[in-house]
C-alpha atoms as a PDB file:
ATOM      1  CA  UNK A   1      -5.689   6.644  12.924  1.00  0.00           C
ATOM      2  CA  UNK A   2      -5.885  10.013  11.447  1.00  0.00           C
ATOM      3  CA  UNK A   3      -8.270  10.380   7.944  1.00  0.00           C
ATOM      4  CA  UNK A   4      -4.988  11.507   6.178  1.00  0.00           C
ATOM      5  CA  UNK A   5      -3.137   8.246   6.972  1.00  0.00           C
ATOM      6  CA  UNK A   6      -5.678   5.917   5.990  1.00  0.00           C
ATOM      7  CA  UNK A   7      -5.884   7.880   2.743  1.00  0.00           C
ATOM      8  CA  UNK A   8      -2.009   7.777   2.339  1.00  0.00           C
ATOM      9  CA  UNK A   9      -2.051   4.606   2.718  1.00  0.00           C
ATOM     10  CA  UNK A  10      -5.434   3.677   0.520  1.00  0.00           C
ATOM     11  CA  UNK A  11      -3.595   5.607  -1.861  1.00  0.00           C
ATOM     12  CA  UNK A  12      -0.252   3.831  -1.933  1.00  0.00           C
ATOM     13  CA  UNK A  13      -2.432   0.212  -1.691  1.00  0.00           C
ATOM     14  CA  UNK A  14      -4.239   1.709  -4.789  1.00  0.00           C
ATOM     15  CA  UNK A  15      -1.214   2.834  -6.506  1.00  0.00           C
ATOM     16  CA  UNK A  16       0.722  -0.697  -6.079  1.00  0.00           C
ATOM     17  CA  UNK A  17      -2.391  -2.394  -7.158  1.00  0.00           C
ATOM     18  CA  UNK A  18      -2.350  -0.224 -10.753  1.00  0.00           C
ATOM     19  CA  UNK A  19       1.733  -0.617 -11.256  1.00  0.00           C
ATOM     20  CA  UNK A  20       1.525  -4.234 -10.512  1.00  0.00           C
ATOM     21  CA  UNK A  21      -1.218  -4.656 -13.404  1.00  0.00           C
ATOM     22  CA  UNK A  22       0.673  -2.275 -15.757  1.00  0.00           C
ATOM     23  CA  UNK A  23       3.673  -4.436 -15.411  1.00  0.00           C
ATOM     24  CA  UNK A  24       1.840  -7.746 -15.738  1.00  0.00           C
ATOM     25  CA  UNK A  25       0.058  -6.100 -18.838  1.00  0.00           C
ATOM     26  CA  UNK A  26       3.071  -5.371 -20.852  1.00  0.00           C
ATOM     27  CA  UNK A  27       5.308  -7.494 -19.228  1.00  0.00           C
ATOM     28  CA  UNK A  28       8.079  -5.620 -16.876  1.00  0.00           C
ATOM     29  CA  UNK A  29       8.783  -7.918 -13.713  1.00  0.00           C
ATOM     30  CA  UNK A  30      10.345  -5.145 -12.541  1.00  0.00           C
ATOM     31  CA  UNK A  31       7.156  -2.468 -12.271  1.00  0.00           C
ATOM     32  CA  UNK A  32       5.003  -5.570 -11.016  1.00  0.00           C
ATOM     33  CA  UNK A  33       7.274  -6.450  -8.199  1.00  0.00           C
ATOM     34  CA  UNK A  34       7.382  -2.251  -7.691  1.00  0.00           C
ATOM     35  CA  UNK A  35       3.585  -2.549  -7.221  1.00  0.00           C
ATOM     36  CA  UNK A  36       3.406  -5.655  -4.891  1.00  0.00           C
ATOM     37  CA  UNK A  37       6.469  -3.539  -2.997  1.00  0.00           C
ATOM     38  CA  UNK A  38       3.919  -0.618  -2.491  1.00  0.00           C
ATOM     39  CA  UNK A  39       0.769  -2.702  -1.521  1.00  0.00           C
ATOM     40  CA  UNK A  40       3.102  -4.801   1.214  1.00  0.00           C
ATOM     41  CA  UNK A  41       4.446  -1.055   2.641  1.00  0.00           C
ATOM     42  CA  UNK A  42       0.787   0.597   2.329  1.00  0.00           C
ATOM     43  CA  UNK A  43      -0.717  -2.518   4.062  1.00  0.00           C
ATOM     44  CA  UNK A  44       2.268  -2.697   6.896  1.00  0.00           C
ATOM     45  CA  UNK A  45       1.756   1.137   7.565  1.00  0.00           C
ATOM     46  CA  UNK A  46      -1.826   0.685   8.157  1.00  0.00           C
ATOM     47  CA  UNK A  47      -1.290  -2.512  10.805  1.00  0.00           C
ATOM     48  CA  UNK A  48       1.284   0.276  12.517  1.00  0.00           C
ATOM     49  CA  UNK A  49      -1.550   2.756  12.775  1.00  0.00           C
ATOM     50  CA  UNK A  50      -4.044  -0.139  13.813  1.00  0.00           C
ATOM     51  CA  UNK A  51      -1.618  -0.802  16.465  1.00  0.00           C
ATOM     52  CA  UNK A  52      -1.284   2.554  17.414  1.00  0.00           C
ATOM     53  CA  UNK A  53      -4.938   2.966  18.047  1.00  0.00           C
ATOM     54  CA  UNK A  54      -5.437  -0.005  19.706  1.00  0.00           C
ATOM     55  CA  UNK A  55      -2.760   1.459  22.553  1.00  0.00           C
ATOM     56  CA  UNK A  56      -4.469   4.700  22.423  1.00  0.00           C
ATOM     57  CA  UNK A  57      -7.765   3.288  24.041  1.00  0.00           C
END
């Protein structure tokens, strides 16, 4: 896993965490379910990249 995915994708986690507490905060189901979206996709990518490395060995 290259340095630049896993800080894509620390990133993205990161990003999802903040929207999801924004929309708790002021109350938009919409932005939190946005932010949960982003930390599921960050998390998924970086299992695919685990994987990936795994096969690489």
């Amino acid at each position: 896993m290259g340095y630049d995915d896993k800080i894509g994708n620390a990133t993205e986690n990161t990003a999802g965490k903040v929207k999801e507490g924004v929309g708790r905060a002021t109350d938009n189901e919409r932005l939190e379910a946005e932010g949960r979206t982003d930390q599921t996709e960050a998390n998924l990518k970086q299992a695919g990249e685990k994987v990936k490395d795994a096969f690489k060995s």
